[in-house]
Protein backbone atom coordinates (compact mmCIF):
# COMPACT_ATOMS: atom_id res chain seq x y z
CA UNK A 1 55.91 -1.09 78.34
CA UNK A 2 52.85 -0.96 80.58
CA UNK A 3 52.92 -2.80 83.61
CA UNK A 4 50.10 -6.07 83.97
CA UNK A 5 50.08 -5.46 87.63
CA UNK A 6 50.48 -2.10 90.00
CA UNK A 7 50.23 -1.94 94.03
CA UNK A 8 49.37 1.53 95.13
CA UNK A 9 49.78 2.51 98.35
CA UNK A 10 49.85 5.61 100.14
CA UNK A 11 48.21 7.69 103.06
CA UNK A 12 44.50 8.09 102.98
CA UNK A 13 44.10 11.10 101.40
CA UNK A 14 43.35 13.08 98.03
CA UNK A 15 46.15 12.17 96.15
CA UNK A 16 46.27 8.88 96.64
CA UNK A 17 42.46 8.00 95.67
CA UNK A 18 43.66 10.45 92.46
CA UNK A 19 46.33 7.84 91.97
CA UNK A 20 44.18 4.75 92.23
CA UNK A 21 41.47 6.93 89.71
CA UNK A 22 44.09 8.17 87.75
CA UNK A 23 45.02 3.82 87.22
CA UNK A 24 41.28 3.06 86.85
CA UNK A 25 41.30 6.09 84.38
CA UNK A 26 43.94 4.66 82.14
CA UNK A 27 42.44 0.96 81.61
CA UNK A 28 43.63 -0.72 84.56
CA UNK A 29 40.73 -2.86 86.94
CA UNK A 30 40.44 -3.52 90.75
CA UNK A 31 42.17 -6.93 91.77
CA UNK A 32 41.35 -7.47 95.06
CA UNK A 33 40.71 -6.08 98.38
CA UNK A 34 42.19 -2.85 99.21
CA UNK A 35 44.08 -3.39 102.40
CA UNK A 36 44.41 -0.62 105.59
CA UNK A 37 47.04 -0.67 107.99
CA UNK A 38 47.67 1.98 111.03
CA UNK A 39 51.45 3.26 111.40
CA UNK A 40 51.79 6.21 114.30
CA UNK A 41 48.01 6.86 113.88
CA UNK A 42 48.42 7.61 110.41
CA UNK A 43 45.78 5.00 108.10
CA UNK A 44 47.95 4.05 105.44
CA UNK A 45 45.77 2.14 102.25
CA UNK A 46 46.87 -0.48 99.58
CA UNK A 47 45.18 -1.50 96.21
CA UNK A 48 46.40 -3.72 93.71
CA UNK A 49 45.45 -2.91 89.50
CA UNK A 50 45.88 -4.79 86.74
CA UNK A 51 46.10 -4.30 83.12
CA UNK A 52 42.45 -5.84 81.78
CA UNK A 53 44.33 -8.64 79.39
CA UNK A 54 45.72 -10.48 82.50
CA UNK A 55 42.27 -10.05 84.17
CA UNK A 56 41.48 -13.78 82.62
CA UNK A 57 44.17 -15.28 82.92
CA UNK A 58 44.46 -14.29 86.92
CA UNK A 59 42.49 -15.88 89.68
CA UNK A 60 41.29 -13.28 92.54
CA UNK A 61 41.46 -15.13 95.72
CA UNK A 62 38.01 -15.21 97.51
CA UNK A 63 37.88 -13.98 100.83
């Protein structure tokens, strides 16, 4: 069963923008901002998908 909603996170780097186009790749959308945080001077990113049918049901909070 596919999940309706994913958070990827990672380090900034390669694989993990192939993860978050790999998701885009296999039907899932943007929900949200990504989010950045700094750990030990490493940047560490964050982006929520979600599967297209719950896109309408789901309100994406305006920043």
């Amino acid at each position: 069963m596919r999940k309706l909603y994913r958070f990827l996170s990672g380090v900034d780097n390669a694989e993990f923008c192939q993860r978050v186009s790999d998701a885009l790749a296999d039907g899932y959308v943007l929900y949200g901002n990504p989010v950045m945080v700094m750990e030990n001077d490493v940047r560490i990113l964050g982006q929520a998908v979600i599967w297209p049918d719950n896109a309408n049901e789901t309100t994406v909070p305006a920043y």
